[in-house]
C-alpha atoms as a PDB file:
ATOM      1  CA  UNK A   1     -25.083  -5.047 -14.723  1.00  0.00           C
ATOM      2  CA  UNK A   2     -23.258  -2.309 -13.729  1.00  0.00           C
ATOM      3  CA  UNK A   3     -24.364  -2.497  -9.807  1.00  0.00           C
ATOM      4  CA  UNK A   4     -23.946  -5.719 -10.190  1.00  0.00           C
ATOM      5  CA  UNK A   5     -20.070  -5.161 -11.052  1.00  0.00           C
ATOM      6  CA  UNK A   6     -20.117  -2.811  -8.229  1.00  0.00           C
ATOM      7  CA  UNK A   7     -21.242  -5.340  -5.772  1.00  0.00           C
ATOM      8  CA  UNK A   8     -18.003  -7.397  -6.873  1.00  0.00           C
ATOM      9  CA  UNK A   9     -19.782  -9.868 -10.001  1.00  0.00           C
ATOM     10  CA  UNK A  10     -16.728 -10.624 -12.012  1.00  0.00           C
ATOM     11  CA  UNK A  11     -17.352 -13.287 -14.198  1.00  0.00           C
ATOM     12  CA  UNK A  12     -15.770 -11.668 -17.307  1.00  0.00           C
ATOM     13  CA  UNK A  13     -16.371 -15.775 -19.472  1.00  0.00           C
ATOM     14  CA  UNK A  14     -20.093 -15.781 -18.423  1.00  0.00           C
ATOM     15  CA  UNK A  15     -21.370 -12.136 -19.063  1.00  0.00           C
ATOM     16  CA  UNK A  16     -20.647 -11.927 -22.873  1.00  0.00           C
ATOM     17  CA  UNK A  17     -21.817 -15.504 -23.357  1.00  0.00           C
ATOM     18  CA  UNK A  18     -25.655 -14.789 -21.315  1.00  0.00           C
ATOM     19  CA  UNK A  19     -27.846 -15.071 -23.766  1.00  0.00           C
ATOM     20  CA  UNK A  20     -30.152 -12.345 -21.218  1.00  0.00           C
ATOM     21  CA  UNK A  21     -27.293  -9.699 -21.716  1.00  0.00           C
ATOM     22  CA  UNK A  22     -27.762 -10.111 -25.457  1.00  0.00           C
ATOM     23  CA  UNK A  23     -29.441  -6.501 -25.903  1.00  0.00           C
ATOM     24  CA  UNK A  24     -26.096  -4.860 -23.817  1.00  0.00           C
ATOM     25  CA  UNK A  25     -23.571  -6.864 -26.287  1.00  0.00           C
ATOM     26  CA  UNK A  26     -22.873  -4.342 -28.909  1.00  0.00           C
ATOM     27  CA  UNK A  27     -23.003  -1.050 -26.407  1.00  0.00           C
ATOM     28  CA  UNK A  28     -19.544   0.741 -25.296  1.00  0.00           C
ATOM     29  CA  UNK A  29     -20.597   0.477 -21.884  1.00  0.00           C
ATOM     30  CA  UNK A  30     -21.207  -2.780 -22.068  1.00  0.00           C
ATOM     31  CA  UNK A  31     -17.382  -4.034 -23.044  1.00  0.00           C
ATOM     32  CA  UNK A  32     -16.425  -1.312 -21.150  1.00  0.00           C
ATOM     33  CA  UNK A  33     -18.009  -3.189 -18.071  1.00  0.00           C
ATOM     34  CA  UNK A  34     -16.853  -7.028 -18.872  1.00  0.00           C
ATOM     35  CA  UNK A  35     -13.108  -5.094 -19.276  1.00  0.00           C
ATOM     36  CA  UNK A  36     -14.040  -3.920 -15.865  1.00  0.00           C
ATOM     37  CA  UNK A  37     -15.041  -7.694 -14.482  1.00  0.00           C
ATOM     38  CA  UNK A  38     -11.767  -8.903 -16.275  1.00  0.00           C
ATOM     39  CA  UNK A  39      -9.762  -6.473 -14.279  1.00  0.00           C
ATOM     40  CA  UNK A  40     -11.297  -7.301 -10.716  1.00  0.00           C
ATOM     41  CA  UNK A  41     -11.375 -11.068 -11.464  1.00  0.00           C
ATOM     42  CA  UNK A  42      -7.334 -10.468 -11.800  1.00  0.00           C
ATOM     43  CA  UNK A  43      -7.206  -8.435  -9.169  1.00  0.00           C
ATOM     44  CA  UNK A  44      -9.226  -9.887  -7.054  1.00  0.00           C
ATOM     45  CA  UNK A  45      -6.649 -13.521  -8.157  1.00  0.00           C
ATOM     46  CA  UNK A  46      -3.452 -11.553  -7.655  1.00  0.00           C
ATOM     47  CA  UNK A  47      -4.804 -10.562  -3.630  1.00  0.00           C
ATOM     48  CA  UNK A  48      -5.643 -13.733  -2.527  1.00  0.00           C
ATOM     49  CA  UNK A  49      -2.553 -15.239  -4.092  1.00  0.00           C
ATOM     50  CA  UNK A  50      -0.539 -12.445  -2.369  1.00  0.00           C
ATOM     51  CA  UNK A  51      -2.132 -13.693   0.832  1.00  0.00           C
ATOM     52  CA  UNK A  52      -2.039 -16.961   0.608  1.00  0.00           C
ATOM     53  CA  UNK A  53       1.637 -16.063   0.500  1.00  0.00           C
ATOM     54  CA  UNK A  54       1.902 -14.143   3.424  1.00  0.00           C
ATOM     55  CA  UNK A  55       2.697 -11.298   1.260  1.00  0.00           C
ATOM     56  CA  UNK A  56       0.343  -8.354   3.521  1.00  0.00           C
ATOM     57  CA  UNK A  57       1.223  -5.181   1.300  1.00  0.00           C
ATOM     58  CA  UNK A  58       0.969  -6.673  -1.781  1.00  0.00           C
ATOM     59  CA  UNK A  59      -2.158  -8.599  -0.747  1.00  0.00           C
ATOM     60  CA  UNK A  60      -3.636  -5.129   0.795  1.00  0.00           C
ATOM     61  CA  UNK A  61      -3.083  -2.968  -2.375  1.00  0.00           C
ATOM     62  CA  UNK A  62      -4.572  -5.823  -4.672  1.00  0.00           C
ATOM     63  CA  UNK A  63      -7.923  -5.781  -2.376  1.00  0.00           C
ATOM     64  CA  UNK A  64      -7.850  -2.067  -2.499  1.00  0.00           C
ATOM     65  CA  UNK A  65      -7.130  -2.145  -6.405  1.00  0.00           C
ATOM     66  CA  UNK A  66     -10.024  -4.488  -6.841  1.00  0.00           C
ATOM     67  CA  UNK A  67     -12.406  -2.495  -4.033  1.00  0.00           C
ATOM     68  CA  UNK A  68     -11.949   0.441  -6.086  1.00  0.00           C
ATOM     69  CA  UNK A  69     -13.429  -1.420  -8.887  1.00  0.00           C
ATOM     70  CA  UNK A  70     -16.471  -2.761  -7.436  1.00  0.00           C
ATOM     71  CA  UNK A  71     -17.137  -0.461  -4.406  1.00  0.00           C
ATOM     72  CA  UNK A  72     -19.747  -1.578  -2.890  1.00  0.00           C
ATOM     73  CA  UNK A  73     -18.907  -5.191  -2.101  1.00  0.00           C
ATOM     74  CA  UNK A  74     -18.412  -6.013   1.252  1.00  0.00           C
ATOM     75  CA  UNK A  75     -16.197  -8.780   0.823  1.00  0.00           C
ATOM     76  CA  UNK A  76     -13.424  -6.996  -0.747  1.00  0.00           C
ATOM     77  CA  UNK A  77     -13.520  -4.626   1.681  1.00  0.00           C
ATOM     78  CA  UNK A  78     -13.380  -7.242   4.632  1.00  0.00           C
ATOM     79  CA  UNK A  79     -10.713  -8.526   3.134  1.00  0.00           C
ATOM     80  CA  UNK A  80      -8.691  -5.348   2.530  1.00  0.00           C
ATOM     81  CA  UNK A  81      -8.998  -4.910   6.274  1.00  0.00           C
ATOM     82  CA  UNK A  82      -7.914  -8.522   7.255  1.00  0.00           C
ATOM     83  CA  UNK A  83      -4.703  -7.833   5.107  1.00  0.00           C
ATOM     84  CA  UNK A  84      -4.063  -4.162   6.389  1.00  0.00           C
ATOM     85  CA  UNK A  85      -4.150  -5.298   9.534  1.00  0.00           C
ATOM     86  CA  UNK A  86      -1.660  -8.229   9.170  1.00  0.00           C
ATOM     87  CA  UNK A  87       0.196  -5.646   7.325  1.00  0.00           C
ATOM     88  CA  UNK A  88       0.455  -3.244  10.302  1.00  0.00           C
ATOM     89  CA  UNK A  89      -2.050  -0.612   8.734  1.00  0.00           C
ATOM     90  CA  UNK A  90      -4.068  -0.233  11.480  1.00  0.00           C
ATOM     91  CA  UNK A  91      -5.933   3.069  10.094  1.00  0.00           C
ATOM     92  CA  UNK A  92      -6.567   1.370   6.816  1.00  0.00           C
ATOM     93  CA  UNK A  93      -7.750  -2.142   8.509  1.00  0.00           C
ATOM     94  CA  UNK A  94     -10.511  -0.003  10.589  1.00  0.00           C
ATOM     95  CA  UNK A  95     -11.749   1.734   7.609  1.00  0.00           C
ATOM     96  CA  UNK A  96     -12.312  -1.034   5.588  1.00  0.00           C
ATOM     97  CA  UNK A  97     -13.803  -3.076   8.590  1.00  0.00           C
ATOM     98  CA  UNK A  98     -16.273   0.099   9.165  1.00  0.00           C
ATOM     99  CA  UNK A  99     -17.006   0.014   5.353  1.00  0.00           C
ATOM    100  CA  UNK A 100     -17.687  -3.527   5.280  1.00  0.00           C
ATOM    101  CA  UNK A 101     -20.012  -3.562   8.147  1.00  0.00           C
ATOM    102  CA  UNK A 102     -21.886  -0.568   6.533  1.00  0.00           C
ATOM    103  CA  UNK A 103     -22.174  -2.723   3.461  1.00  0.00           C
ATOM    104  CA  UNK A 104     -23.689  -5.501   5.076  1.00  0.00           C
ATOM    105  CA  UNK A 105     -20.873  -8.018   5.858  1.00  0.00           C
ATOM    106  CA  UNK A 106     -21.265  -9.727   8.397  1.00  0.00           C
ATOM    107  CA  UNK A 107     -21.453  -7.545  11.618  1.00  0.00           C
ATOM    108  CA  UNK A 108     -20.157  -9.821  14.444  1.00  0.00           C
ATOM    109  CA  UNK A 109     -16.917 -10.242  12.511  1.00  0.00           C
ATOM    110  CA  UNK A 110     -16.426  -6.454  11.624  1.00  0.00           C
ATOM    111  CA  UNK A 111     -17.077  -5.775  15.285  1.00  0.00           C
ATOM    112  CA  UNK A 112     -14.640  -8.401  16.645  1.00  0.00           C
ATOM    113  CA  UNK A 113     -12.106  -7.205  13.864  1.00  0.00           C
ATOM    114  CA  UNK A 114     -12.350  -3.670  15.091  1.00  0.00           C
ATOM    115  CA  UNK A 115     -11.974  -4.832  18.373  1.00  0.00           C
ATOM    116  CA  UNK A 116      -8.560  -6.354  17.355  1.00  0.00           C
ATOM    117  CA  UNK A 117      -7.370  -2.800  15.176  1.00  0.00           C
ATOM    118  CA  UNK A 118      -8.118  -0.771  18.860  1.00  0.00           C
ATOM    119  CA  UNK A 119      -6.981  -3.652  21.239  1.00  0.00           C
ATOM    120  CA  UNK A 120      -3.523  -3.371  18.560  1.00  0.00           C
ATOM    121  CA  UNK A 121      -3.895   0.587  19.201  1.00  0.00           C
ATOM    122  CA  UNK A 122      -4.096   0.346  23.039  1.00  0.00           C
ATOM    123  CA  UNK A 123      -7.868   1.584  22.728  1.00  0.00           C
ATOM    124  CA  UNK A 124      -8.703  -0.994  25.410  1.00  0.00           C
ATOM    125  CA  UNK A 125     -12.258   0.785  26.049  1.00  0.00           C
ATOM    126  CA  UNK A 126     -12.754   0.904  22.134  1.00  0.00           C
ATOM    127  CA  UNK A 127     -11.868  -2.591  22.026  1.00  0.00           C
ATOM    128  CA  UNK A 128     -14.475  -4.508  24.854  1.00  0.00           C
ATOM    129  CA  UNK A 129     -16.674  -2.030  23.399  1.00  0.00           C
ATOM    130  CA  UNK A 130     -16.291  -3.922  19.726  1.00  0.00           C
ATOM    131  CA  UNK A 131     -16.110  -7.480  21.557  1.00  0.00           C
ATOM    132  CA  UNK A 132     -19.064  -6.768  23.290  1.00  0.00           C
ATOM    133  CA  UNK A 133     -21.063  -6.021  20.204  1.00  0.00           C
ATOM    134  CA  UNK A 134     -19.789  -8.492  18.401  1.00  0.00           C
ATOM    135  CA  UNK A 135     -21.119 -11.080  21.031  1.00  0.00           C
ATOM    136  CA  UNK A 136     -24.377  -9.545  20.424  1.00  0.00           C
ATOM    137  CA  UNK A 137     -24.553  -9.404  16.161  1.00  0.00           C
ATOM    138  CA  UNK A 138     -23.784 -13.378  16.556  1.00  0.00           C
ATOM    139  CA  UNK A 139     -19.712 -13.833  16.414  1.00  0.00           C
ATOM    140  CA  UNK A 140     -19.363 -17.367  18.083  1.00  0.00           C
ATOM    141  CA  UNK A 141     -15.520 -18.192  17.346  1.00  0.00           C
ATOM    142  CA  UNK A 142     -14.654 -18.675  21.014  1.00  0.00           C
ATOM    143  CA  UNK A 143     -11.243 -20.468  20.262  1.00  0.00           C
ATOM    144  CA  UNK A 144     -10.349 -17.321  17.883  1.00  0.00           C
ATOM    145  CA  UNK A 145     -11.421 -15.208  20.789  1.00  0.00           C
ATOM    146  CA  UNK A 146      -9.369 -16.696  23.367  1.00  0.00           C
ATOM    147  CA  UNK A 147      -6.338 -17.516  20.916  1.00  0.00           C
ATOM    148  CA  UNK A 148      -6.214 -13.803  18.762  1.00  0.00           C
ATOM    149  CA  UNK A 149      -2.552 -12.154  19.422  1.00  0.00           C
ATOM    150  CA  UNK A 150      -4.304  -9.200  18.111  1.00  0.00           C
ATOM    151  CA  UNK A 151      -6.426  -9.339  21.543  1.00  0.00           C
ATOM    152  CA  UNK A 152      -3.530 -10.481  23.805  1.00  0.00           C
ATOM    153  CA  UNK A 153      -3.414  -6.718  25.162  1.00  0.00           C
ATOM    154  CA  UNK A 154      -6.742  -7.579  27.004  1.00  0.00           C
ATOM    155  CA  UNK A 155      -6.304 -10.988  28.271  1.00  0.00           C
ATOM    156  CA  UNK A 156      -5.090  -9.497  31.735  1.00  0.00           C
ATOM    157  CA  UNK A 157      -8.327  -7.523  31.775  1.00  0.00           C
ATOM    158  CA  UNK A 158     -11.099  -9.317  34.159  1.00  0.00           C
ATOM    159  CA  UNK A 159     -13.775  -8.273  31.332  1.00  0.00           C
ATOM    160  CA  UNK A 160     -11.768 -10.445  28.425  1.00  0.00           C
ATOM    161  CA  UNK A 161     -12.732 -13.406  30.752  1.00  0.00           C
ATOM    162  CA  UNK A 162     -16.439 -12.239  30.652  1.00  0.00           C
ATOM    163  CA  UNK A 163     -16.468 -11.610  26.755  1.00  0.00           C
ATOM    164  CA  UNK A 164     -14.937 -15.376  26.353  1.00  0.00           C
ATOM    165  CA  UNK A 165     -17.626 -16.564  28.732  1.00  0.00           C
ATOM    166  CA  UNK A 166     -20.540 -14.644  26.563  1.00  0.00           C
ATOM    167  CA  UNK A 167     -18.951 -15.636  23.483  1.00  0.00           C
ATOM    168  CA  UNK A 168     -18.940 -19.667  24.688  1.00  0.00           C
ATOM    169  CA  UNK A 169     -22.046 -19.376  26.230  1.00  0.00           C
ATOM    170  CA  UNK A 170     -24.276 -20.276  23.404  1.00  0.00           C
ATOM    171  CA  UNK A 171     -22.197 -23.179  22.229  1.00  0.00           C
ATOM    172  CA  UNK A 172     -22.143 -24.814  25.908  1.00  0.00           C
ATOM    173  CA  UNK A 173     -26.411 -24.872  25.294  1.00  0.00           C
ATOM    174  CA  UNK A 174     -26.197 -25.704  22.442  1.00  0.00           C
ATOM    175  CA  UNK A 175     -24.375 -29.095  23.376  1.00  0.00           C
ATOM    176  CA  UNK A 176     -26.528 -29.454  26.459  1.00  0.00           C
ATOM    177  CA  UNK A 177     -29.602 -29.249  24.180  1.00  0.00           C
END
């Protein structure tokens, strides 16, 4: 149970109600763990309501609040970068993409979000080198690609032209198939 907290589980209602958790019910560790899954499901709640409000900082310290609980999910952690980086924080947004990706989320987006935290930077090197990965884990958004302020830096490049023509490639068979 306790992984499974750590992987981001927080449904505080459901785990003292599972009959299968029935042996863990009267332990310390136990309630201490539900009071955990209580506190990330708030958390958790208070980020993406922060977000969906445009409000970046406050958004950005709820996801790292609630990725402190539950440190290995992936999810919080993408989405602590997403907000970092609409909140300016470059440093923080390429650390949390890097720990996401290590985690397991999914690697084309990491990639293409790095891309945008060093494009942002003036890395322009650091950056194809992200967009070019992240054409090869999979990341297919072609109308993100082309349309990404963060990436407006490289549109004057002759290799952004190439990445948006790797990037479409697959969907153009796709329709021809």
């Amino acid at each position: 149970l306790a992984r499974a907290v750590a992987l981001g589980y927080a449904d505080s209602d459901h785990a003292p109600e599972d009959d299968d958790l029935e042996s863990l019910r009267g332990s310390a560790d136990f309630r201490e763990l539900v009071t955990r899954m209580g506190d990330l499901e708030d958390m958790w709640g208070s980020a993406e309501k922060a977000m969906s409000e445009g409000s970046w900082a406050d958004a950005a310290r709820g996801f790292a609040t609630a990725a402190s609980l539950a440190p290995e999910c992936a999810e919080l952690q993408h989405m602590l970068g997403y907000c970092s980086i609409m909140n300016g924080d470059l440093d923080a947004a390429g650390r949390a993409f890097e720990a996401a990706m290590g985690m397991g989320f999914d690697e084309g987006t990491c990639r293409y979000n790095l891309a945008c935290v060093a494009a942002k930077r003036g890395e322009t090197e650091r950056a194809f080198e992200m967009l070019a990965g992240s054409a090869e884990a999979g990341f297919a958004d072609h109308e993100l690609l082309r349309e990404d302020p963060d990436l407006e830096s490289l549109h004057g490049d002759s290799r952004f032209a190439e990445v948006v023509r790797t990037v479409t490639a697959p969907m153009k068979l796709r329709r021809e198939l």
